[in-house]
C-alpha atoms as a PDB file:
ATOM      1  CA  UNK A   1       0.000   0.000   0.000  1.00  0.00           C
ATOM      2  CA  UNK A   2       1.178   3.098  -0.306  1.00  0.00           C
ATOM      3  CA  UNK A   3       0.575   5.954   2.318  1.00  0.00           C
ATOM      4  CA  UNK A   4      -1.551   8.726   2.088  1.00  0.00           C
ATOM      5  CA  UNK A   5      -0.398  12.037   3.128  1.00  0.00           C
ATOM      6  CA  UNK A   6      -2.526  15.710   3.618  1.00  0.00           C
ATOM      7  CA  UNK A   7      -2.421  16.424   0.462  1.00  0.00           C
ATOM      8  CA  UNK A   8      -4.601  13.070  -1.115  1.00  0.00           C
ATOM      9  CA  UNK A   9      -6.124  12.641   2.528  1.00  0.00           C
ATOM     10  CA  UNK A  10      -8.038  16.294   1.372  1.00  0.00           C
ATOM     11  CA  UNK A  11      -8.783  14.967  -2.007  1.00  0.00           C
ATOM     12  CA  UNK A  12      -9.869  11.547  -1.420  1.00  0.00           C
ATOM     13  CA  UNK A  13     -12.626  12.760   1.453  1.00  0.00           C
ATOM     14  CA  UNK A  14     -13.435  16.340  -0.324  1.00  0.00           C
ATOM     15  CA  UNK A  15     -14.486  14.945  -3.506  1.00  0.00           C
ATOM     16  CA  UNK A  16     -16.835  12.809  -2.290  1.00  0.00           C
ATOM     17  CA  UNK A  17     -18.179  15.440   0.410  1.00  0.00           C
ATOM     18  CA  UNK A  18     -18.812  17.512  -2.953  1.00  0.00           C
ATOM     19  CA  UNK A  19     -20.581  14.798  -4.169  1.00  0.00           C
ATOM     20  CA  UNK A  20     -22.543  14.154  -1.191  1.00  0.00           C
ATOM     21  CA  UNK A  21     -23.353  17.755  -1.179  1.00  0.00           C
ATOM     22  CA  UNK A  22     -24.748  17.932  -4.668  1.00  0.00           C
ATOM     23  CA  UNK A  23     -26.675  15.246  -3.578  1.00  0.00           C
ATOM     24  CA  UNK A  24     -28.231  16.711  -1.357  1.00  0.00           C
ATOM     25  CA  UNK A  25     -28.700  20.563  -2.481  1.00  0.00           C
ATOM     26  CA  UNK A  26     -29.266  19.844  -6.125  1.00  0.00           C
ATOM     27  CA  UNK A  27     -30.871  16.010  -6.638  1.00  0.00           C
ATOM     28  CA  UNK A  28     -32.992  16.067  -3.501  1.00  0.00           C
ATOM     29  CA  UNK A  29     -34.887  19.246  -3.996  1.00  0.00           C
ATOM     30  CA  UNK A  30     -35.437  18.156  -7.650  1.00  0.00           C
ATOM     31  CA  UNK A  31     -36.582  15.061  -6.994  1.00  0.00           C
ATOM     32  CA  UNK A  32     -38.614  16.989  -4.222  1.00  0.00           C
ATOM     33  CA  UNK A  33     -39.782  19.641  -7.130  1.00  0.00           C
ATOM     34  CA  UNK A  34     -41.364  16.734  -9.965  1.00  0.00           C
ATOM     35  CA  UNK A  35     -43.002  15.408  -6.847  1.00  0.00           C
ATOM     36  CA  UNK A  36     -40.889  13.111  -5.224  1.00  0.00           C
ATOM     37  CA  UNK A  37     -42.001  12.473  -1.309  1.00  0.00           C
ATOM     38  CA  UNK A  38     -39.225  14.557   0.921  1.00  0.00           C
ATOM     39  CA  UNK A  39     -38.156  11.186   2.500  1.00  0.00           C
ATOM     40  CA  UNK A  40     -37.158   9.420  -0.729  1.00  0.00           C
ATOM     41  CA  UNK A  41     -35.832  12.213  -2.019  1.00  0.00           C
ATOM     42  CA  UNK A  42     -33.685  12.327   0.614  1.00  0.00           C
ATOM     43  CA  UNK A  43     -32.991   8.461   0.484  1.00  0.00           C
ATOM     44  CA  UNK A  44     -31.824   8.642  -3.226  1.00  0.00           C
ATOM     45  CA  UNK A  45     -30.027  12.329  -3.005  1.00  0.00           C
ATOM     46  CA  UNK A  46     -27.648  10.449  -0.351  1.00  0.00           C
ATOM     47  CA  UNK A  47     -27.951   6.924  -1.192  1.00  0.00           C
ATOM     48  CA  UNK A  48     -26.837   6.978  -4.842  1.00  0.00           C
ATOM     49  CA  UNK A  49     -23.538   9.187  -4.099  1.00  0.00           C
ATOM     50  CA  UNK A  50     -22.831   6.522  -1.309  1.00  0.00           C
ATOM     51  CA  UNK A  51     -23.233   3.540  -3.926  1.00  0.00           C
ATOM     52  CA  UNK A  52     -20.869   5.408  -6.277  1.00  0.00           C
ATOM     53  CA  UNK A  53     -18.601   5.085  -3.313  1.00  0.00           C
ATOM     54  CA  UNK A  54     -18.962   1.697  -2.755  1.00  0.00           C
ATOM     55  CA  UNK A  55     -17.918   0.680  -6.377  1.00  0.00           C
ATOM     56  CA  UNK A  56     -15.055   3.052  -6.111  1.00  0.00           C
ATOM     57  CA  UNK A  57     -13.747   1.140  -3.121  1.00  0.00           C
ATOM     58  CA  UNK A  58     -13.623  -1.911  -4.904  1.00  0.00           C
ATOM     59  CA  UNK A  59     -12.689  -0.585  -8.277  1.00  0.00           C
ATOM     60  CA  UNK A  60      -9.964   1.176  -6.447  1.00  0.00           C
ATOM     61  CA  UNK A  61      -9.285  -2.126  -4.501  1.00  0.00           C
ATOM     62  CA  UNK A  62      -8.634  -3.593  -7.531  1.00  0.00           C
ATOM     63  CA  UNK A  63      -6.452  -1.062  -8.977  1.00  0.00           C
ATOM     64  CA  UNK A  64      -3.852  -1.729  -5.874  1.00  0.00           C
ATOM     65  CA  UNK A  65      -3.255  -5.036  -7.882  1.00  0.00           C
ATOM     66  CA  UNK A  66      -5.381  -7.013  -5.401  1.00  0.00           C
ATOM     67  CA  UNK A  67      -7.225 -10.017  -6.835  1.00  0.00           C
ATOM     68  CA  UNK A  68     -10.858 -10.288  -7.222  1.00  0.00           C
ATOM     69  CA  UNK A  69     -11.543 -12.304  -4.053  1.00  0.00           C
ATOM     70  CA  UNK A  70     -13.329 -12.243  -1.005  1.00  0.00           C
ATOM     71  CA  UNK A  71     -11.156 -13.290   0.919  1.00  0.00           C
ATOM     72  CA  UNK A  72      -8.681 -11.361  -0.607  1.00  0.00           C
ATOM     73  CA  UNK A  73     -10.419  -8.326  -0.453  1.00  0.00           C
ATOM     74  CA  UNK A  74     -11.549  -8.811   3.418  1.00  0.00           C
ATOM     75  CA  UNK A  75      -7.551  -8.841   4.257  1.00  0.00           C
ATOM     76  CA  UNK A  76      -7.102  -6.104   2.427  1.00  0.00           C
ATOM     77  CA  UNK A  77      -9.586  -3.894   3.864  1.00  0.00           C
ATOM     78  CA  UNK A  78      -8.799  -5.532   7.807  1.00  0.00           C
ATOM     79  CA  UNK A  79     -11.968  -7.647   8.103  1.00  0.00           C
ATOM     80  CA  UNK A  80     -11.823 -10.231  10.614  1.00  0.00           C
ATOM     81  CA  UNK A  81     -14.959 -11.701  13.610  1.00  0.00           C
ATOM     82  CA  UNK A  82     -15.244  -9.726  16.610  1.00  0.00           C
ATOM     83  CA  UNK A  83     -14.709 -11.831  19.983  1.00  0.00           C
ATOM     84  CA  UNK A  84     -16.395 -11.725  22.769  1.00  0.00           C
ATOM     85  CA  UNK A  85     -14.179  -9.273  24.496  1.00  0.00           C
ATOM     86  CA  UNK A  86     -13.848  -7.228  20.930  1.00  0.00           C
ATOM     87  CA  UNK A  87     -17.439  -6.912  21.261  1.00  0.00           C
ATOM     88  CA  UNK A  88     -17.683  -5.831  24.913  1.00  0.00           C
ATOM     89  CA  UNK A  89     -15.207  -2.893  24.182  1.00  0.00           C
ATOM     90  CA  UNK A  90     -17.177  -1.522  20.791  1.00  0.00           C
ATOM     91  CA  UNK A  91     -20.387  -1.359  23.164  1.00  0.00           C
ATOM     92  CA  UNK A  92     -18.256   0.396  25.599  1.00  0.00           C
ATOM     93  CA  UNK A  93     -16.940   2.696  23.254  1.00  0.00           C
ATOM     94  CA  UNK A  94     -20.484   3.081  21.619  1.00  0.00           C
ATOM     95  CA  UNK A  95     -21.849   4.013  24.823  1.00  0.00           C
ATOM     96  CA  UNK A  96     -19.368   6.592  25.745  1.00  0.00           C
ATOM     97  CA  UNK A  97     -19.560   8.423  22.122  1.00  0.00           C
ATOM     98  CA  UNK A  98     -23.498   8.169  22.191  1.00  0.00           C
ATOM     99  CA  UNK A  99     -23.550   9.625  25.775  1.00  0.00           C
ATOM    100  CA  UNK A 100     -21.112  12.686  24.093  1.00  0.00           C
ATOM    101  CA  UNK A 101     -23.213  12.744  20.993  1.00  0.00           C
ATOM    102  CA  UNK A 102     -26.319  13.380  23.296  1.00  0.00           C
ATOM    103  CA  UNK A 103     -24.500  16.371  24.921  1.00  0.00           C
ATOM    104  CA  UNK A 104     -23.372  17.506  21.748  1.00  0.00           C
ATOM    105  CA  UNK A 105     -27.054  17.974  20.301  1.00  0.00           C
ATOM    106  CA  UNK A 106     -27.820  19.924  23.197  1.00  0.00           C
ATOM    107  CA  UNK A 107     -24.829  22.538  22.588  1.00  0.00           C
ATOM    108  CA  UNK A 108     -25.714  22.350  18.817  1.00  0.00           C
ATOM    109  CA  UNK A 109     -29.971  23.091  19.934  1.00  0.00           C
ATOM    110  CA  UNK A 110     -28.833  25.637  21.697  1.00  0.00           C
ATOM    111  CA  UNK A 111     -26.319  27.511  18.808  1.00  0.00           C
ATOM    112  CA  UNK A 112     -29.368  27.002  16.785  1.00  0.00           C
ATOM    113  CA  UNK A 113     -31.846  28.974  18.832  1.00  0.00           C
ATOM    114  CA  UNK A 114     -29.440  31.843  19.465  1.00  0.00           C
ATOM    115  CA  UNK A 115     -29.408  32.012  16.093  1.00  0.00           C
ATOM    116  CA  UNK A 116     -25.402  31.345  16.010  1.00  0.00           C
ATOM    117  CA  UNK A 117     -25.926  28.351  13.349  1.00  0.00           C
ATOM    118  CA  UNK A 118     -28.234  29.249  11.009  1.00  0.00           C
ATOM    119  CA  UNK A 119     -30.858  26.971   9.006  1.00  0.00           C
ATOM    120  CA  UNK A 120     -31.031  26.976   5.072  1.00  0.00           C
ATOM    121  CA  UNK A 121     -34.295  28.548   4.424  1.00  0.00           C
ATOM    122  CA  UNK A 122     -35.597  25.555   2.131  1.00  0.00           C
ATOM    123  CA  UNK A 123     -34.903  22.999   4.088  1.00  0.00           C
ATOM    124  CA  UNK A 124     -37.248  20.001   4.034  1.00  0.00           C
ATOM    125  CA  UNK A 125     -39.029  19.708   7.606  1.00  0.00           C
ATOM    126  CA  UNK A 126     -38.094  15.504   7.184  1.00  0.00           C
ATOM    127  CA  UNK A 127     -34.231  16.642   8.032  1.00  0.00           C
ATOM    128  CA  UNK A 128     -34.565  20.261   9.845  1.00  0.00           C
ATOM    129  CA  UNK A 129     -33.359  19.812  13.305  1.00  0.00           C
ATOM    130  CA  UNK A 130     -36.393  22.206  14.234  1.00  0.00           C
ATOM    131  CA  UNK A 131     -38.929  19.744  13.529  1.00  0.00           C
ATOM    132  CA  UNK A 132     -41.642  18.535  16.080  1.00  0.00           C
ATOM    133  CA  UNK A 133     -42.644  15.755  14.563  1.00  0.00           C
ATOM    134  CA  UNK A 134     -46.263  14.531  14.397  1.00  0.00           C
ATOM    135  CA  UNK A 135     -48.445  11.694  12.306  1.00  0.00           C
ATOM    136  CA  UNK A 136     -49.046  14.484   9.885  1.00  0.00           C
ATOM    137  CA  UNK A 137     -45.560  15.465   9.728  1.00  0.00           C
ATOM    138  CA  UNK A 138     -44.311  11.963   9.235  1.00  0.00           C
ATOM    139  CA  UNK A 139     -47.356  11.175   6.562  1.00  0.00           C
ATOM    140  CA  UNK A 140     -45.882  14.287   4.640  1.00  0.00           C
ATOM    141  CA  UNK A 141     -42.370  13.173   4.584  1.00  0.00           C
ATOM    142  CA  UNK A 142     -43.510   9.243   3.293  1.00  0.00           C
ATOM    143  CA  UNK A 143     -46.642   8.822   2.508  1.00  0.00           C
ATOM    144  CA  UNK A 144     -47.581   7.040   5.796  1.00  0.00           C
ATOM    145  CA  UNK A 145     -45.792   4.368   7.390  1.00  0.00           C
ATOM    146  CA  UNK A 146     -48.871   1.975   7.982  1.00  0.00           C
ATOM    147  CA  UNK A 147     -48.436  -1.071   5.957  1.00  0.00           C
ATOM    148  CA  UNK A 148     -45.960   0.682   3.881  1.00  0.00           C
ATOM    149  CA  UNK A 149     -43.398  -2.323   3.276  1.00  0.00           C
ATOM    150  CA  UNK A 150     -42.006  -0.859   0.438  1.00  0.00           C
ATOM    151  CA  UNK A 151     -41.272   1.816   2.861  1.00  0.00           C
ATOM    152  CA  UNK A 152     -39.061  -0.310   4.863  1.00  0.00           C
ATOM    153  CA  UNK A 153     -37.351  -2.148   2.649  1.00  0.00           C
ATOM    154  CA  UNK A 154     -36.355   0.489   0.881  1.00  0.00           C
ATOM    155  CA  UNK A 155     -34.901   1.801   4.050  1.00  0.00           C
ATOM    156  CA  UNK A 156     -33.233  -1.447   4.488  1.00  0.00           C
ATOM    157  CA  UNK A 157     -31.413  -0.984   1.268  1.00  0.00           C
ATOM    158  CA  UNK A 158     -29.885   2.309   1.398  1.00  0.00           C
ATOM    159  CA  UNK A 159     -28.973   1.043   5.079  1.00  0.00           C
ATOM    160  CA  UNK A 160     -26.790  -1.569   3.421  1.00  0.00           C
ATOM    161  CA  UNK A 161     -25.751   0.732   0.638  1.00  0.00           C
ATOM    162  CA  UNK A 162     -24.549   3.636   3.373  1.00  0.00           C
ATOM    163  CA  UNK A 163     -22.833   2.153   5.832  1.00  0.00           C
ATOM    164  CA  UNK A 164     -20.984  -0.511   3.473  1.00  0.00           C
ATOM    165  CA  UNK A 165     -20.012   1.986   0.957  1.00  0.00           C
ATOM    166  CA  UNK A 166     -18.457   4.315   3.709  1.00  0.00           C
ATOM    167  CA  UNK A 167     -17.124   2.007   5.485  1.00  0.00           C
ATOM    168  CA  UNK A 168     -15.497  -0.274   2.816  1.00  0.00           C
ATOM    169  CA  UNK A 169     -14.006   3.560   1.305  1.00  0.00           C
ATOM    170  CA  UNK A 170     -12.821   5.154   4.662  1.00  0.00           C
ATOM    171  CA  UNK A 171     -12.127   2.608   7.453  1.00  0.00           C
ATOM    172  CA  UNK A 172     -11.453  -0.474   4.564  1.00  0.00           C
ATOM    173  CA  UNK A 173      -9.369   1.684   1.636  1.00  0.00           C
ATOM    174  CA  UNK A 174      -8.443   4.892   3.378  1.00  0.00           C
ATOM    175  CA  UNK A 175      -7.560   4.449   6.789  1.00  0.00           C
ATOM    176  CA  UNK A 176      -4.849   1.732   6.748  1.00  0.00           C
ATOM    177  CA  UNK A 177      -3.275   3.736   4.126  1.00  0.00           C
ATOM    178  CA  UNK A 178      -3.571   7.033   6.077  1.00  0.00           C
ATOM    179  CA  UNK A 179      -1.883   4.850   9.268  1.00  0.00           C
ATOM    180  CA  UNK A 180       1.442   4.979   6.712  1.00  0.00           C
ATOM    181  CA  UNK A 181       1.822   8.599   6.496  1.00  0.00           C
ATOM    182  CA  UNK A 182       0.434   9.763   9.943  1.00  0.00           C
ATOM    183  CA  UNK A 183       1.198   7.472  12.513  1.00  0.00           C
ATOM    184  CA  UNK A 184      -0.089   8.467  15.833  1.00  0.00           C
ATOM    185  CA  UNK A 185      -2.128  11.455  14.441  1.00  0.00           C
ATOM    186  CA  UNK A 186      -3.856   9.260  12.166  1.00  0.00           C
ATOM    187  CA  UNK A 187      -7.224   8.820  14.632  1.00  0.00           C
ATOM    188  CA  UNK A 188      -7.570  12.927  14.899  1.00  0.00           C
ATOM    189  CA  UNK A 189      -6.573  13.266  11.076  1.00  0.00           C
ATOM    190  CA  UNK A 190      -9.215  10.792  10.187  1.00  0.00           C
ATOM    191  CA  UNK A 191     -12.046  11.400  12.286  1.00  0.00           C
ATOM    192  CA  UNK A 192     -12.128  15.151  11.443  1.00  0.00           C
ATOM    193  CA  UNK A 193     -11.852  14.691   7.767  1.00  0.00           C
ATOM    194  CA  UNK A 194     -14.702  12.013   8.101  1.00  0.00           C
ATOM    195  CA  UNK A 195     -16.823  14.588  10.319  1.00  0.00           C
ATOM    196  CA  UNK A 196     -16.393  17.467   7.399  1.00  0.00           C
ATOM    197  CA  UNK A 197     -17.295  14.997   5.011  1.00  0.00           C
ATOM    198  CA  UNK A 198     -20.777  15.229   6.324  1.00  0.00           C
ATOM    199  CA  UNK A 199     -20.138  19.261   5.652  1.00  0.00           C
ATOM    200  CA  UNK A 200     -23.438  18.973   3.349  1.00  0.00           C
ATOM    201  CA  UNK A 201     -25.301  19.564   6.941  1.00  0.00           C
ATOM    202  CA  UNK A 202     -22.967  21.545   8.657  1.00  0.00           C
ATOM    203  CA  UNK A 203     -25.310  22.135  11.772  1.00  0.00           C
ATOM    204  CA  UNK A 204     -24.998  18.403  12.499  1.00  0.00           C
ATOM    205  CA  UNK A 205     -20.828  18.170  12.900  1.00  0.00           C
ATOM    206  CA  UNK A 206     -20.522  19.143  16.408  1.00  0.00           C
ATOM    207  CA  UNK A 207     -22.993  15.884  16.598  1.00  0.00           C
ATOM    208  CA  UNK A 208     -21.041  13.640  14.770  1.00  0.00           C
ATOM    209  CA  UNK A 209     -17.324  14.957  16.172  1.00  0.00           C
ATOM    210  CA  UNK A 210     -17.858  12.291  18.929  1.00  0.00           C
ATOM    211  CA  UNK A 211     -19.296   9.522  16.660  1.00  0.00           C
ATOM    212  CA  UNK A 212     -16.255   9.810  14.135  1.00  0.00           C
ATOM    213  CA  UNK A 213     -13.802   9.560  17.247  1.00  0.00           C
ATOM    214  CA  UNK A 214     -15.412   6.617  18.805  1.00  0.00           C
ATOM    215  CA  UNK A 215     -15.851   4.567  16.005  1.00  0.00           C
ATOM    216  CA  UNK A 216     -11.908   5.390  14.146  1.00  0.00           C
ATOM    217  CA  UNK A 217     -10.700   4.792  17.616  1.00  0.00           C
ATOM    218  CA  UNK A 218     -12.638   1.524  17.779  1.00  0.00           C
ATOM    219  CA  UNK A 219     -11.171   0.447  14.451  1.00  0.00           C
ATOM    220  CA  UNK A 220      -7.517   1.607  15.605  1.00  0.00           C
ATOM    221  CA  UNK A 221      -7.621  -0.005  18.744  1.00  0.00           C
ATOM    222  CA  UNK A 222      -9.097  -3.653  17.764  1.00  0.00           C
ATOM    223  CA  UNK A 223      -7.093  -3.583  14.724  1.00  0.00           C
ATOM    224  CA  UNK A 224     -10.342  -4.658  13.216  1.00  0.00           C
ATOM    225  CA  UNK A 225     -12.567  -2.672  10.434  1.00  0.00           C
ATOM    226  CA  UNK A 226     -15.431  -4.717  11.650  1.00  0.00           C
ATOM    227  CA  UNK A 227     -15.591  -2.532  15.147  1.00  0.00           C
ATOM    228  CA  UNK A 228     -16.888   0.302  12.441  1.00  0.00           C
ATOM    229  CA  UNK A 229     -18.765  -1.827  10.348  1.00  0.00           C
ATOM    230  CA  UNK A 230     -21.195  -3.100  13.198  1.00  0.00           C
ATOM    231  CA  UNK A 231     -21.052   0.478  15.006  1.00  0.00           C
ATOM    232  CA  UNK A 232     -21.978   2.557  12.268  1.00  0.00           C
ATOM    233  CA  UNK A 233     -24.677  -0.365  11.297  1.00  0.00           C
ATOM    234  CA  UNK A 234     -25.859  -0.043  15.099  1.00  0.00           C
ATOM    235  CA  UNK A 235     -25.944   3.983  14.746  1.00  0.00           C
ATOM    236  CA  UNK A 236     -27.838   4.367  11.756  1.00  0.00           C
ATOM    237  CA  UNK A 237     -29.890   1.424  12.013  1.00  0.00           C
ATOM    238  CA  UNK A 238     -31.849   2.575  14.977  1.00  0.00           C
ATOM    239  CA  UNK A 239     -33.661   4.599  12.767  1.00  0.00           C
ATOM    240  CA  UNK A 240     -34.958   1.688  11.332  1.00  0.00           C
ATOM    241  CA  UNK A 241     -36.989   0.390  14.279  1.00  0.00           C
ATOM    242  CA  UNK A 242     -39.417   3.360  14.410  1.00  0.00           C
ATOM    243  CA  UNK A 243     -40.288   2.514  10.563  1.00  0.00           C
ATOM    244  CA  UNK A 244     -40.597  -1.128  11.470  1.00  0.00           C
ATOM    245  CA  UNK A 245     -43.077  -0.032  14.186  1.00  0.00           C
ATOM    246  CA  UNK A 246     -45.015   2.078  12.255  1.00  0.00           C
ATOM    247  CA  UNK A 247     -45.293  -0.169   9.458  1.00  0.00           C
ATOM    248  CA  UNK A 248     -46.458  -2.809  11.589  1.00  0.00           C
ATOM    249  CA  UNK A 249     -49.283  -0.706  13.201  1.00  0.00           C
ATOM    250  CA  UNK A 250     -52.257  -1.816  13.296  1.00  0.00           C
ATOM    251  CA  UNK A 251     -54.158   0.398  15.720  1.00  0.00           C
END
């Protein structure tokens, strides 16, 4: 492998945080605009940047000279079981950065009432921090959850699609190589460069600061891409279970 300094670190996360971005200030609102529901809009805005990533992981994979094998390609990006104990310490870990993340949204719901961080004026009420959400609300955003399966396996998919595709790019491709050039600065240089990568909703990075720590230090520590695999599966996923419930209402 070889390393990856500043220099390529910047342009291998801020191309794809441009991406992201165009996602979501360009496709989403029009997909939104020819009538698109906000939620799916949203879904696909994100989701088919992220799937771009995940076939550049493996195309770039490939262009390191590795062969076209599973097995092959789970060495090279550090994928091995979690034990017991490996287990024990990502839900410690997980705890400590959710318990910060909590904090964090506090500071963050307070900048954005003083008016410090400011709102984009067109954002959807589906992803504005601001939102009190109600059935109506959540009707408007996907057409109602009742019964909606399609709904919720369309969740499941992007799911799949995000967290593989980042974490198969940045903890799988990225990090090891960024271990070569920084060292021991490699967990700050990493996290924050994954944090700005979200830049596309910059009132959500003091959020995610902790999140990005925990789960790079989790990977760094364990030796093991599979700590971030399963945290940022647990993370994300949680959002999940409300859709399940809803979907499966049948007062």
């Amino acid at each position: 492998m070889k390393p990856i300094g500043l220099n390529a670190s910047l342009l291998y996360f801020g191309i794809p945080a441009i991406v992201l971005a165009a996602g979501f200030y360009l496709l989403m609102p029009a997909l939104i605009k020819r009538g698109m529901l906000p939620y799916y809009a949203y879904s696909l805005g994100l989701g088919l940047p992220l799937l771009v990533m995940l076939v550049a992981a493996i195309v770039a994979y490939r262009l390191e000279g590795n062969p076209l094998e599973w097995s092959a390609l789970m060495a090279r990006f550090n994928y091995r079981p979690l034990s017991l104990r490996d287990l024990l310490i990502v839900a410690g870990i997980f705890a400590v950065e959710m318990a910060l993340y909590l904090v964090m949204t506090r500071i963050t719901g307070w900048l954005i009432g003083q008016g410090i961080i400011t709102l984009p004026a067109d954002l959807p009420a589906f992803v504005n921090p601001q939102t009190v959400w109600t059935q109506e609300t959540i009707n408007a955003a996907t057409g109602g959850l009742r019964g909606n399966w399609f709904l919720f396996f369309f969740s499941l998919i992007l799911l799949v699609i995000n967290v593989v595709g980042e974490e198969f790019w940045w903890r799988g491709l990225i990090l090891p190589r960024q271990q070569l050039a920084f060292a021991g600065w490699t967990l700050l240089v990493h996290a924050l460069l994954w944090t700005l990568f979200h830049g596309f909703k910059y009132w959500d990075l003091l959020n995610l600061l902790p999140l990005s720590l925990g789960l790079t230090f989790a990977v760094l520590y364990l030796k093991n891409s599979s700590a971030g695999l399963v945290m940022h599966f647990v993370s994300n996923g949680v959002g999940l279970l409300p859709i399940l419930l809803g979907v499966l209402n049948t007062g």
